[in-house]
PDB file of N, CA and C in Angstrom:
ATOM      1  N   UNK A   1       0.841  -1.180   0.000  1.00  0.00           N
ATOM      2  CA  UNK A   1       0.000   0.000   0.000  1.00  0.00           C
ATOM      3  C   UNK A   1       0.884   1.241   0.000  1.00  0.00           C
ATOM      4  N   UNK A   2       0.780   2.302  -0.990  1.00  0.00           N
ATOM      5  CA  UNK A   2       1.120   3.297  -1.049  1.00  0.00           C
ATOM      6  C   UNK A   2       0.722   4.265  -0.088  1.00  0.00           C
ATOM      7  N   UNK A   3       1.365   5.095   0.520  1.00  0.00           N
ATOM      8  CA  UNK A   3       1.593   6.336   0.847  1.00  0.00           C
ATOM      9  C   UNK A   3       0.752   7.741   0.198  1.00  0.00           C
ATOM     10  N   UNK A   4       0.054   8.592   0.587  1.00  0.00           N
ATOM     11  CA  UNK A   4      -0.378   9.548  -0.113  1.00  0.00           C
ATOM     12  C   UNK A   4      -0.155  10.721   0.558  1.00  0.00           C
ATOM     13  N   UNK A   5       0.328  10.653   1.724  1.00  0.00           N
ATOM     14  CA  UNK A   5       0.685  11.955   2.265  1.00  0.00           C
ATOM     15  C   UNK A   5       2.232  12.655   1.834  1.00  0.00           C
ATOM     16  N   UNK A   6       2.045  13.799   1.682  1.00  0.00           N
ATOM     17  CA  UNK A   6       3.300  14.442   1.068  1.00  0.00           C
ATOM     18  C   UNK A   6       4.132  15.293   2.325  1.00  0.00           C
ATOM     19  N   UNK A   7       5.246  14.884   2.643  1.00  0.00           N
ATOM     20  CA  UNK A   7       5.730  15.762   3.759  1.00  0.00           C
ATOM     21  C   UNK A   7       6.674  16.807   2.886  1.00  0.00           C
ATOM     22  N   UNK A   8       6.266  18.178   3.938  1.00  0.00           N
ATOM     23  CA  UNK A   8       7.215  19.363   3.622  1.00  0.00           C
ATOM     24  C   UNK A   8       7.711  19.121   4.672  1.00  0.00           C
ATOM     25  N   UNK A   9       8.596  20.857   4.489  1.00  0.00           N
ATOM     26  CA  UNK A   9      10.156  21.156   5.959  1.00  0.00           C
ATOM     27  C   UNK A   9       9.128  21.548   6.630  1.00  0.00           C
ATOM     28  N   UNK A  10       9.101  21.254   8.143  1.00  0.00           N
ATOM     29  CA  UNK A  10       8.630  21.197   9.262  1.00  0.00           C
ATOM     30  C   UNK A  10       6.869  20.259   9.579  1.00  0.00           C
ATOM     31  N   UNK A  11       6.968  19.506   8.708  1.00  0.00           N
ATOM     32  CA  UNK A  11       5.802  18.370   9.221  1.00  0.00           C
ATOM     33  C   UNK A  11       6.374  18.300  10.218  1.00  0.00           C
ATOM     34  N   UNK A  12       5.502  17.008  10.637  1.00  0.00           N
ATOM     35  CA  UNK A  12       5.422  16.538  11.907  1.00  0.00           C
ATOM     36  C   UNK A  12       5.255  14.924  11.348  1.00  0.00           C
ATOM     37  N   UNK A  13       6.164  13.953  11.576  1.00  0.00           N
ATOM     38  CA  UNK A  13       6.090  12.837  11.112  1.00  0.00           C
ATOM     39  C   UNK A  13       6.058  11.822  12.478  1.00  0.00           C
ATOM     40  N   UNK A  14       5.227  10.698  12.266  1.00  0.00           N
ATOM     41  CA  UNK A  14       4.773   9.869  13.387  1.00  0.00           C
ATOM     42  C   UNK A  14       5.959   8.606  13.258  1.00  0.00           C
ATOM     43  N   UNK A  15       6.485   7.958  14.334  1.00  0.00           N
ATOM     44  CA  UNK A  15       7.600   7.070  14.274  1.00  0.00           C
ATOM     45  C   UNK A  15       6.824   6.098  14.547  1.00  0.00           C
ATOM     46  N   UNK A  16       6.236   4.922  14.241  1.00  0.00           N
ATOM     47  CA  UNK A  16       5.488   3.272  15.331  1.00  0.00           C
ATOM     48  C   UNK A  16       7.005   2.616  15.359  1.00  0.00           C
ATOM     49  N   UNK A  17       7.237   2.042  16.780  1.00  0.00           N
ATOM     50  CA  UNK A  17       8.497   1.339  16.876  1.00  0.00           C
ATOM     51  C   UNK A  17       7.664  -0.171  16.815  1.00  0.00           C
ATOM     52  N   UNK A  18       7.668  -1.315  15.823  1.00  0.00           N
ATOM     53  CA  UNK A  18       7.354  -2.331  15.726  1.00  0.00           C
ATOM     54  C   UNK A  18       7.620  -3.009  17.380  1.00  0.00           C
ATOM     55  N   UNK A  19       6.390  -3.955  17.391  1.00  0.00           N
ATOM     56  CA  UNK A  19       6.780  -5.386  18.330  1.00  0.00           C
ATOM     57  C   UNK A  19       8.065  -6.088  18.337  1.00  0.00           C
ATOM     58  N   UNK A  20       8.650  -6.028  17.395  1.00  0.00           N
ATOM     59  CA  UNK A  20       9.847  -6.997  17.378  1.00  0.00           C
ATOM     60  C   UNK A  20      11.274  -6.273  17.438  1.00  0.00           C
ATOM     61  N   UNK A  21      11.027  -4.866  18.159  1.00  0.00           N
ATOM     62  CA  UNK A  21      12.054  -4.068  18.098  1.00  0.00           C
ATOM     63  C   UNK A  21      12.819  -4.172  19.905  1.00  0.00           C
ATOM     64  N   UNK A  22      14.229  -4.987  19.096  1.00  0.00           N
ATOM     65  CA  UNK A  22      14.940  -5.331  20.757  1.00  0.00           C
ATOM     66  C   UNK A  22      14.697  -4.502  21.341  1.00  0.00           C
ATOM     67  N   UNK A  23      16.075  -5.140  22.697  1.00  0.00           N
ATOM     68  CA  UNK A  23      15.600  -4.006  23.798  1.00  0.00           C
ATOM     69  C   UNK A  23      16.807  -3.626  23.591  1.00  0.00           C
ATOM     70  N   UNK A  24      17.870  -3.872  23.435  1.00  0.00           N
ATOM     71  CA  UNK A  24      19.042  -3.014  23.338  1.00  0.00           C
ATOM     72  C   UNK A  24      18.952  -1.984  22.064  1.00  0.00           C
ATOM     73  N   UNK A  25      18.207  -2.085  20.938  1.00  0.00           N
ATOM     74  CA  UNK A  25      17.840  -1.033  20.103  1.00  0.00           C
ATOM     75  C   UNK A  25      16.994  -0.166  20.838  1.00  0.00           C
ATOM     76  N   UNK A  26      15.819  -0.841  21.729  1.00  0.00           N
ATOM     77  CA  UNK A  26      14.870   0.661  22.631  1.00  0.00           C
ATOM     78  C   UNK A  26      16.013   1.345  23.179  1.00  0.00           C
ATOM     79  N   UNK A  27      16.736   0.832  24.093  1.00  0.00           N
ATOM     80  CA  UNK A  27      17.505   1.495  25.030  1.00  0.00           C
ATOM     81  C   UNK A  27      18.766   2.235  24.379  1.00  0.00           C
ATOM     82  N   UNK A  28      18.986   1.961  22.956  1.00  0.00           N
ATOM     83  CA  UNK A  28      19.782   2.948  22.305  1.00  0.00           C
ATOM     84  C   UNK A  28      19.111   4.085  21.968  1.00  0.00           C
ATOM     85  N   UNK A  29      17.785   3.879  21.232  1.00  0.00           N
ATOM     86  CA  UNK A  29      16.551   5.028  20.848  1.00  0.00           C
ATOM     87  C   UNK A  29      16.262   6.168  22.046  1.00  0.00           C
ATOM     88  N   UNK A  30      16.564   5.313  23.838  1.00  0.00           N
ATOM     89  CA  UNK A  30      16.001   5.673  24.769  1.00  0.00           C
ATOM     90  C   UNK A  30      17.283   6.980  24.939  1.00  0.00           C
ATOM     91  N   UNK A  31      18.383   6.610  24.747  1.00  0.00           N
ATOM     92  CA  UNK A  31      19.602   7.183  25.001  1.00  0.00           C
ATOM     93  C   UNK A  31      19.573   8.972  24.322  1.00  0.00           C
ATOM     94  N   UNK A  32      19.325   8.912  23.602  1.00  0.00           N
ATOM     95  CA  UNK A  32      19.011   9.647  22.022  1.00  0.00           C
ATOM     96  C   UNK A  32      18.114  11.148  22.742  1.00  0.00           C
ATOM     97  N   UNK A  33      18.845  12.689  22.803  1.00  0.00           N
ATOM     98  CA  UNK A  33      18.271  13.600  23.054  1.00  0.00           C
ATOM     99  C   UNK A  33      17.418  14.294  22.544  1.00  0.00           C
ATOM    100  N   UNK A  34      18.284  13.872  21.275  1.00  0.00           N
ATOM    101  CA  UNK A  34      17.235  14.585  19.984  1.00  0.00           C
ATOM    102  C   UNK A  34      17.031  13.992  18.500  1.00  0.00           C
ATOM    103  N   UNK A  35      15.449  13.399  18.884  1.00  0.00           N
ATOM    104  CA  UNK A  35      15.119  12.219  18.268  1.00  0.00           C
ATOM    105  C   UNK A  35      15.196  12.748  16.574  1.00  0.00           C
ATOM    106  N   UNK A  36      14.480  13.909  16.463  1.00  0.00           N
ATOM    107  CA  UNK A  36      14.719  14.475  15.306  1.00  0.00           C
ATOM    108  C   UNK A  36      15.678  14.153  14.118  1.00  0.00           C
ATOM    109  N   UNK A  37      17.196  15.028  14.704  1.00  0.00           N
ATOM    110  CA  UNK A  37      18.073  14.845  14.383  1.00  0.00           C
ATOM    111  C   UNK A  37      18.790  13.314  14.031  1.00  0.00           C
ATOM    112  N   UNK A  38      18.306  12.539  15.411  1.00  0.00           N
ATOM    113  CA  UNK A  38      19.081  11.256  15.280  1.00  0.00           C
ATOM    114  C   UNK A  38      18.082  10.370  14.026  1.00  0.00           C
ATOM    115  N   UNK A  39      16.663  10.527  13.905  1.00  0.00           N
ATOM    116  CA  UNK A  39      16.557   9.620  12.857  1.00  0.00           C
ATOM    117  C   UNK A  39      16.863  10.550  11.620  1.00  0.00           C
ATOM    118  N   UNK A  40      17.013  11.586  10.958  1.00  0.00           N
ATOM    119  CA  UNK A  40      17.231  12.213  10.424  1.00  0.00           C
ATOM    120  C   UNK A  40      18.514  11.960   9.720  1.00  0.00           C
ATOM    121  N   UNK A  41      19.723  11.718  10.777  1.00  0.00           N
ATOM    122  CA  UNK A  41      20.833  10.964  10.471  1.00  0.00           C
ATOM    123  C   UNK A  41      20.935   9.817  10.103  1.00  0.00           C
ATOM    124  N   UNK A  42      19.969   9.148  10.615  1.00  0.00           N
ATOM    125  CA  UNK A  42      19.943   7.516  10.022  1.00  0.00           C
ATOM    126  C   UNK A  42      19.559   7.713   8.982  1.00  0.00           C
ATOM    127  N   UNK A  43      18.587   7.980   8.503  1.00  0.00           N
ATOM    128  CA  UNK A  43      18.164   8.395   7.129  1.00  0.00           C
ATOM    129  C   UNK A  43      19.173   8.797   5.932  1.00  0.00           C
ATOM    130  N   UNK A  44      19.744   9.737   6.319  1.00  0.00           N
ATOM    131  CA  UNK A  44      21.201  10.318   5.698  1.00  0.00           C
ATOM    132  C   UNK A  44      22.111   8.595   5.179  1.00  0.00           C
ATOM    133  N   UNK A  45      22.223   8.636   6.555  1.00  0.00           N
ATOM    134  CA  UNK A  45      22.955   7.438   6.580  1.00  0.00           C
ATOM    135  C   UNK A  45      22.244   6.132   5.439  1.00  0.00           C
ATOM    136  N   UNK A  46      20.872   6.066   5.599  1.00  0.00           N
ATOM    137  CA  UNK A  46      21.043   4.479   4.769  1.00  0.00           C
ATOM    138  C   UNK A  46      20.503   5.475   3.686  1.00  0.00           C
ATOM    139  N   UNK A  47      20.417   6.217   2.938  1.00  0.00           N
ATOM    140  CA  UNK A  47      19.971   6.876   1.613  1.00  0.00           C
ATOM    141  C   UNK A  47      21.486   7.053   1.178  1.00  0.00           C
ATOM    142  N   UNK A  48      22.874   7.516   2.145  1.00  0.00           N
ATOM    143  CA  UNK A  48      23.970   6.812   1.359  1.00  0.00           C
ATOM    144  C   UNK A  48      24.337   5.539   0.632  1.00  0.00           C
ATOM    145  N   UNK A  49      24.017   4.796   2.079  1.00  0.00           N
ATOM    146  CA  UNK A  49      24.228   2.875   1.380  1.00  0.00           C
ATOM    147  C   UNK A  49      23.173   2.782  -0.121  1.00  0.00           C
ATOM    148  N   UNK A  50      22.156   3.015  -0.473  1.00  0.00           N
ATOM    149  CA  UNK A  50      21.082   2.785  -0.835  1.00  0.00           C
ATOM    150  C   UNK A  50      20.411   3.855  -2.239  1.00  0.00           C
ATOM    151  N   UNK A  51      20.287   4.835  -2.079  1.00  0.00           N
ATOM    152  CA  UNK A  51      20.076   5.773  -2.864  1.00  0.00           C
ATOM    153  C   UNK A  51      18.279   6.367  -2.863  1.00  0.00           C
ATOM    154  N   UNK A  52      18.095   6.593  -3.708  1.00  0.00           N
ATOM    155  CA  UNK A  52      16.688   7.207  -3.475  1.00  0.00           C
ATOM    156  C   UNK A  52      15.703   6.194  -4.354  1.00  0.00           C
ATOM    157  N   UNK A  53      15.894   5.252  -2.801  1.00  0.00           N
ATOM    158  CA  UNK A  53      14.281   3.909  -3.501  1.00  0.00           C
ATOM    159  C   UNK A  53      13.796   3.799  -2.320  1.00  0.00           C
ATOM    160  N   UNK A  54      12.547   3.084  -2.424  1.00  0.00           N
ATOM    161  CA  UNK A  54      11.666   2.654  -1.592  1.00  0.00           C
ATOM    162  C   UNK A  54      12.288   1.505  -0.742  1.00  0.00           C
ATOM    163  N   UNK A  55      12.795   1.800   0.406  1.00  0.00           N
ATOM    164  CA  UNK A  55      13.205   1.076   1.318  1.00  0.00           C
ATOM    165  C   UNK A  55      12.515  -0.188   1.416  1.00  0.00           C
ATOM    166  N   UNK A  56      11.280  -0.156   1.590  1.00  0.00           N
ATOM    167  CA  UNK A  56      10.323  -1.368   2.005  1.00  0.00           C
ATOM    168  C   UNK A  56      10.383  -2.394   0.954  1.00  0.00           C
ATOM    169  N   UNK A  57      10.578  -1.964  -0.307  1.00  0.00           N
ATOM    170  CA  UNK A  57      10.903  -2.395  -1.473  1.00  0.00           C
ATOM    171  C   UNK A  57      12.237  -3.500  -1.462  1.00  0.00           C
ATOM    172  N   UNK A  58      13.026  -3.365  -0.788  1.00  0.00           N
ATOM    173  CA  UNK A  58      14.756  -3.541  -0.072  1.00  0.00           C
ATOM    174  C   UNK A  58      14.773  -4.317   0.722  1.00  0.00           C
ATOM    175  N   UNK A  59      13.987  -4.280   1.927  1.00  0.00           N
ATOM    176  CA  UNK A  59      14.258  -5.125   3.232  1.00  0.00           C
ATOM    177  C   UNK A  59      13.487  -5.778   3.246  1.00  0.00           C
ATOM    178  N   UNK A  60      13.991  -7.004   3.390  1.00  0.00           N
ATOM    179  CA  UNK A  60      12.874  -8.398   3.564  1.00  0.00           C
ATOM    180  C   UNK A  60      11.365  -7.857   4.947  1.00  0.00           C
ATOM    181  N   UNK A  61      10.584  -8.519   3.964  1.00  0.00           N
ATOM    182  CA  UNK A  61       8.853  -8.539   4.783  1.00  0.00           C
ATOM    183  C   UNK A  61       9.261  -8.549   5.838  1.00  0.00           C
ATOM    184  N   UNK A  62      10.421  -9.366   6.296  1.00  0.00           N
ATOM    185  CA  UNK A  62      10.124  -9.590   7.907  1.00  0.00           C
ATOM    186  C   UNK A  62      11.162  -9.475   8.793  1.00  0.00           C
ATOM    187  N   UNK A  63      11.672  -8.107   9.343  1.00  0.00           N
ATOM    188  CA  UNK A  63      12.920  -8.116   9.588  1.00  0.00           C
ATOM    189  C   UNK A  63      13.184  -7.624  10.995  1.00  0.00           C
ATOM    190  N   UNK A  64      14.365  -8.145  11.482  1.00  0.00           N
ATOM    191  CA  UNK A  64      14.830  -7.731  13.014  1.00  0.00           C
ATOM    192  C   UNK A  64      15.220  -6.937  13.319  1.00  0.00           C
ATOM    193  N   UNK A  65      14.492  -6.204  13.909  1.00  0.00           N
ATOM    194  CA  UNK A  65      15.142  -4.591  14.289  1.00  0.00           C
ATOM    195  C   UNK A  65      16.285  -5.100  15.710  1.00  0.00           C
ATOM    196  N   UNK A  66      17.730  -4.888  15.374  1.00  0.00           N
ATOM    197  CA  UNK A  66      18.260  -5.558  16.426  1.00  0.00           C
ATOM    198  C   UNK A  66      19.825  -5.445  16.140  1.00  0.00           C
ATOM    199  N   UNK A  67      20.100  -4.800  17.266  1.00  0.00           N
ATOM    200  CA  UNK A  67      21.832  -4.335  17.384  1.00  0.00           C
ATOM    201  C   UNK A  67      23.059  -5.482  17.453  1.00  0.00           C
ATOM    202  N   UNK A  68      22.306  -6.649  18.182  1.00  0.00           N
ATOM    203  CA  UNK A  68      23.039  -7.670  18.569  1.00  0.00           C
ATOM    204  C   UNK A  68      23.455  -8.252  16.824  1.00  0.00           C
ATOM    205  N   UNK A  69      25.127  -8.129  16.701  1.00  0.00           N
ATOM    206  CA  UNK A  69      25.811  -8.505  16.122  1.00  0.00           C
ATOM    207  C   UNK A  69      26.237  -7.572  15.274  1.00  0.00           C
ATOM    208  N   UNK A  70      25.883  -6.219  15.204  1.00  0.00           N
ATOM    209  CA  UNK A  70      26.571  -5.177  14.078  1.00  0.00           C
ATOM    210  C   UNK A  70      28.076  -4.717  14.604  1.00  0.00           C
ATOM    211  N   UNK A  71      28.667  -4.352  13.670  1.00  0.00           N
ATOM    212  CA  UNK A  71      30.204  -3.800  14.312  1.00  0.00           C
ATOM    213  C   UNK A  71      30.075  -2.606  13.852  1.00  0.00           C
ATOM    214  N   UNK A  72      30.590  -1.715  15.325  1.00  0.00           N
ATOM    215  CA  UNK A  72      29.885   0.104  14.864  1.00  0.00           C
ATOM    216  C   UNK A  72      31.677   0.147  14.804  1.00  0.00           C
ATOM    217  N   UNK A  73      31.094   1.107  13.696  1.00  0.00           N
ATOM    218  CA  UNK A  73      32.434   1.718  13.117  1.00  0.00           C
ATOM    219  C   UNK A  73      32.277   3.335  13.856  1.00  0.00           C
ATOM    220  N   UNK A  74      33.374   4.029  14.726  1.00  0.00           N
ATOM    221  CA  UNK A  74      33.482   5.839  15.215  1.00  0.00           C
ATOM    222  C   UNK A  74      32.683   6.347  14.141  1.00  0.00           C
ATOM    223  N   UNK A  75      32.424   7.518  14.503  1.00  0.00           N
ATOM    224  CA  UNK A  75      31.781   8.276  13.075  1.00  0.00           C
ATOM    225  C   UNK A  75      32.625   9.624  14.003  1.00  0.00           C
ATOM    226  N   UNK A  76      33.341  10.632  12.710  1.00  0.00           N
ATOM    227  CA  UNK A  76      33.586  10.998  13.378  1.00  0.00           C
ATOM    228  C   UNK A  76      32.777  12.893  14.145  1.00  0.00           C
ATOM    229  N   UNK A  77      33.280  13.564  14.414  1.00  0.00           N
ATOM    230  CA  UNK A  77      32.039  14.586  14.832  1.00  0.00           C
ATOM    231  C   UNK A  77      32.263  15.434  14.380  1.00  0.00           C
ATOM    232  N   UNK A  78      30.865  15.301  13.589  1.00  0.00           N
ATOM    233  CA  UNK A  78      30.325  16.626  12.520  1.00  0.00           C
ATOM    234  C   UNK A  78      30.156  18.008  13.484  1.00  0.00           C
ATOM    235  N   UNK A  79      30.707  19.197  12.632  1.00  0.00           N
ATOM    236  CA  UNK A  79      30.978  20.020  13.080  1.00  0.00           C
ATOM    237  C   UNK A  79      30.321  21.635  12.633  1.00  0.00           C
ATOM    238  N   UNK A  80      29.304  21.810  12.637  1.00  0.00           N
ATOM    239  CA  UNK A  80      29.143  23.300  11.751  1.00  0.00           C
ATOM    240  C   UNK A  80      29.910  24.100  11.145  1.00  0.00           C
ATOM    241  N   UNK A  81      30.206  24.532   9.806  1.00  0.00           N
ATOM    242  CA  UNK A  81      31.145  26.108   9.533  1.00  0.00           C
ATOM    243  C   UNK A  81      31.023  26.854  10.575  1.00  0.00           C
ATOM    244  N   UNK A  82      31.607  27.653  11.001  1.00  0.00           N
ATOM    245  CA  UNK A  82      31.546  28.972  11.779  1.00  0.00           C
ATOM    246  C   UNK A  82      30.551  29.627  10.685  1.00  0.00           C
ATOM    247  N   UNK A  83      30.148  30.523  11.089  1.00  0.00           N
ATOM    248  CA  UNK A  83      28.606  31.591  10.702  1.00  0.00           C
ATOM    249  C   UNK A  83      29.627  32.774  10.548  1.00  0.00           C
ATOM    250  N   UNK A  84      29.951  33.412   9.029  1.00  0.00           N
ATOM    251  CA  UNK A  84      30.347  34.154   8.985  1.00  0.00           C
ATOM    252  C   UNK A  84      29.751  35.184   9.680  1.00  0.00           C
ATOM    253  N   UNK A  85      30.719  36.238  10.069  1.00  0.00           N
ATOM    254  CA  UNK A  85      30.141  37.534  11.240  1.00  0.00           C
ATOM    255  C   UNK A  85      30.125  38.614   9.667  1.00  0.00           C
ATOM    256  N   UNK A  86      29.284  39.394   9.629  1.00  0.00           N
ATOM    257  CA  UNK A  86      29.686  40.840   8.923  1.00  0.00           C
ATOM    258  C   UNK A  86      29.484  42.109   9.217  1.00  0.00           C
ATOM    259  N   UNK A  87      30.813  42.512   9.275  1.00  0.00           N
ATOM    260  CA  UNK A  87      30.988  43.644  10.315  1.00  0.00           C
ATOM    261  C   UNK A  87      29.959  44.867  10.541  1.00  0.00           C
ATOM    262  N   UNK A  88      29.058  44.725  11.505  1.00  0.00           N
ATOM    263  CA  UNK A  88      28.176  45.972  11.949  1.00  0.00           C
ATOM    264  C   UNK A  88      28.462  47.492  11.209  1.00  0.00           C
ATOM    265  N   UNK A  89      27.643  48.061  10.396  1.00  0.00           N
ATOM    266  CA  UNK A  89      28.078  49.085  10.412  1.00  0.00           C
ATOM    267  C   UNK A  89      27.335  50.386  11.287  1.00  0.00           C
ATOM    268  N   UNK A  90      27.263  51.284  12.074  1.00  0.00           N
ATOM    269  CA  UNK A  90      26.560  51.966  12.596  1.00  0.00           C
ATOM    270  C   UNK A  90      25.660  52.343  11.611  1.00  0.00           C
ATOM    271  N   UNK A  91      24.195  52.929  13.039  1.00  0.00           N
ATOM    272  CA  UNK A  91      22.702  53.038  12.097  1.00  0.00           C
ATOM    273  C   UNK A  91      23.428  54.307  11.669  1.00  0.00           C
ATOM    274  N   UNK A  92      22.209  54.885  10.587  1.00  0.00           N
ATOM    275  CA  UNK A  92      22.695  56.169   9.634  1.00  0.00           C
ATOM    276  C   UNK A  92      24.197  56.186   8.709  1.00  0.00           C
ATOM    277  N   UNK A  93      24.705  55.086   8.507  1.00  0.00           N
ATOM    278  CA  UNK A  93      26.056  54.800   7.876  1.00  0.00           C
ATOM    279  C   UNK A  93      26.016  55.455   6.364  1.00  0.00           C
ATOM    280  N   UNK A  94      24.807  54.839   6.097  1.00  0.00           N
ATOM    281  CA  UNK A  94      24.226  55.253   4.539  1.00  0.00           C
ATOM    282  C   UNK A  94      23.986  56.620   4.178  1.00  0.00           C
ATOM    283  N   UNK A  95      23.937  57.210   4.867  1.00  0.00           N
ATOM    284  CA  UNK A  95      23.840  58.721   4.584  1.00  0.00           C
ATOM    285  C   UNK A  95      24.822  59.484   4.323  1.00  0.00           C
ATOM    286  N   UNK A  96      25.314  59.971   3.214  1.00  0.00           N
ATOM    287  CA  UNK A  96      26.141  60.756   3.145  1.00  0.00           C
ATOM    288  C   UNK A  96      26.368  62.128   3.569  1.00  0.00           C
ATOM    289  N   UNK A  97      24.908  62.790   3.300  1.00  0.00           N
ATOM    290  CA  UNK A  97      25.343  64.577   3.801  1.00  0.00           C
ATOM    291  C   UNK A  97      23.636  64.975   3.697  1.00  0.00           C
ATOM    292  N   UNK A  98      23.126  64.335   5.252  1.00  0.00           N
ATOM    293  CA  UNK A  98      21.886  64.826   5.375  1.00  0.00           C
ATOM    294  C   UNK A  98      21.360  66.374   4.975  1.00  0.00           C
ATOM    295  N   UNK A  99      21.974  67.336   4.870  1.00  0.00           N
ATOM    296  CA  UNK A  99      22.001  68.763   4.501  1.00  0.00           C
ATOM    297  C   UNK A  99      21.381  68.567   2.668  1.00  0.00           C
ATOM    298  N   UNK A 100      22.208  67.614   2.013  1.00  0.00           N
ATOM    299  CA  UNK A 100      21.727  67.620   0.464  1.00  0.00           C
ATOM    300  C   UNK A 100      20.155  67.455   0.505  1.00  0.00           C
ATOM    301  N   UNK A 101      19.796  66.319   1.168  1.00  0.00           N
ATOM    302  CA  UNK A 101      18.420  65.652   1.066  1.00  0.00           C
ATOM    303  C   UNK A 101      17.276  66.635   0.827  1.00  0.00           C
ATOM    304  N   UNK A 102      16.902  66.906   0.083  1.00  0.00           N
ATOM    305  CA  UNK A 102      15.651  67.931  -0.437  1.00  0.00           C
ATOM    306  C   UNK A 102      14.547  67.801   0.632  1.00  0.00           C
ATOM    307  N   UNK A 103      14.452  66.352   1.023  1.00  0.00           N
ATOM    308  CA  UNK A 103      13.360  65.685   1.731  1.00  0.00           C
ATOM    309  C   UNK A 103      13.702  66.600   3.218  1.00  0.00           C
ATOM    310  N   UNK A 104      14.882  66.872   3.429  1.00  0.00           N
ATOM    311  CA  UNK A 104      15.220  66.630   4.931  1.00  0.00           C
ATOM    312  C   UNK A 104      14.689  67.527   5.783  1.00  0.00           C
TER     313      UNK A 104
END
């Protein structure tokens, strides 16, 4: 069954964690401050391995959500650019010679 809802930037998307989802995967999920971000990254993450297909399409009907036996590789920590600053100029900067201004 297809999907018909279309998400934009800032939906609100619903997560169901299946029945068959370990407990050492809850208690990693549980760990997790900001759920957002962290599935957001996973996402990132398997749309690298994978590319832009229908996942469900990919993973067998019936699968184990389950940590026991993966080998985590460091990742290492992503870091923001610095936010260029640009230098303030004082208010009224733009004015050259309030005296010209016809208006003034």
């Amino acid at each position: 069954m297809k999907r018909t809802k279309v998400y934009g930037a800032g939906d609100r998307l619903n997560v169901y964690l299946k029945q068959n989802v370990s407990e050492n995967m809850l208690n990693w999920i549980n760990k997790q401050s900001d759920l957002t971000t962290f599935f957001l990254y996973a996402a990132q993450q398997l749309y690298e391995k994978t590319g832009n297909v229908d996942i469900a399409e990919i993973l067998p009907r019936k699968y184990d959500f389950n940590l026991d036996g993966i080998q985590v590789t460091p990742v290492q920590v992503i870091q923001p650019a610095p936010a260029k600053q640009e230098p303030k100029s004082p208010a009224w900067s733009g004015l050259e010679n309030i005296e010209e201004d016809p208006y003034a």
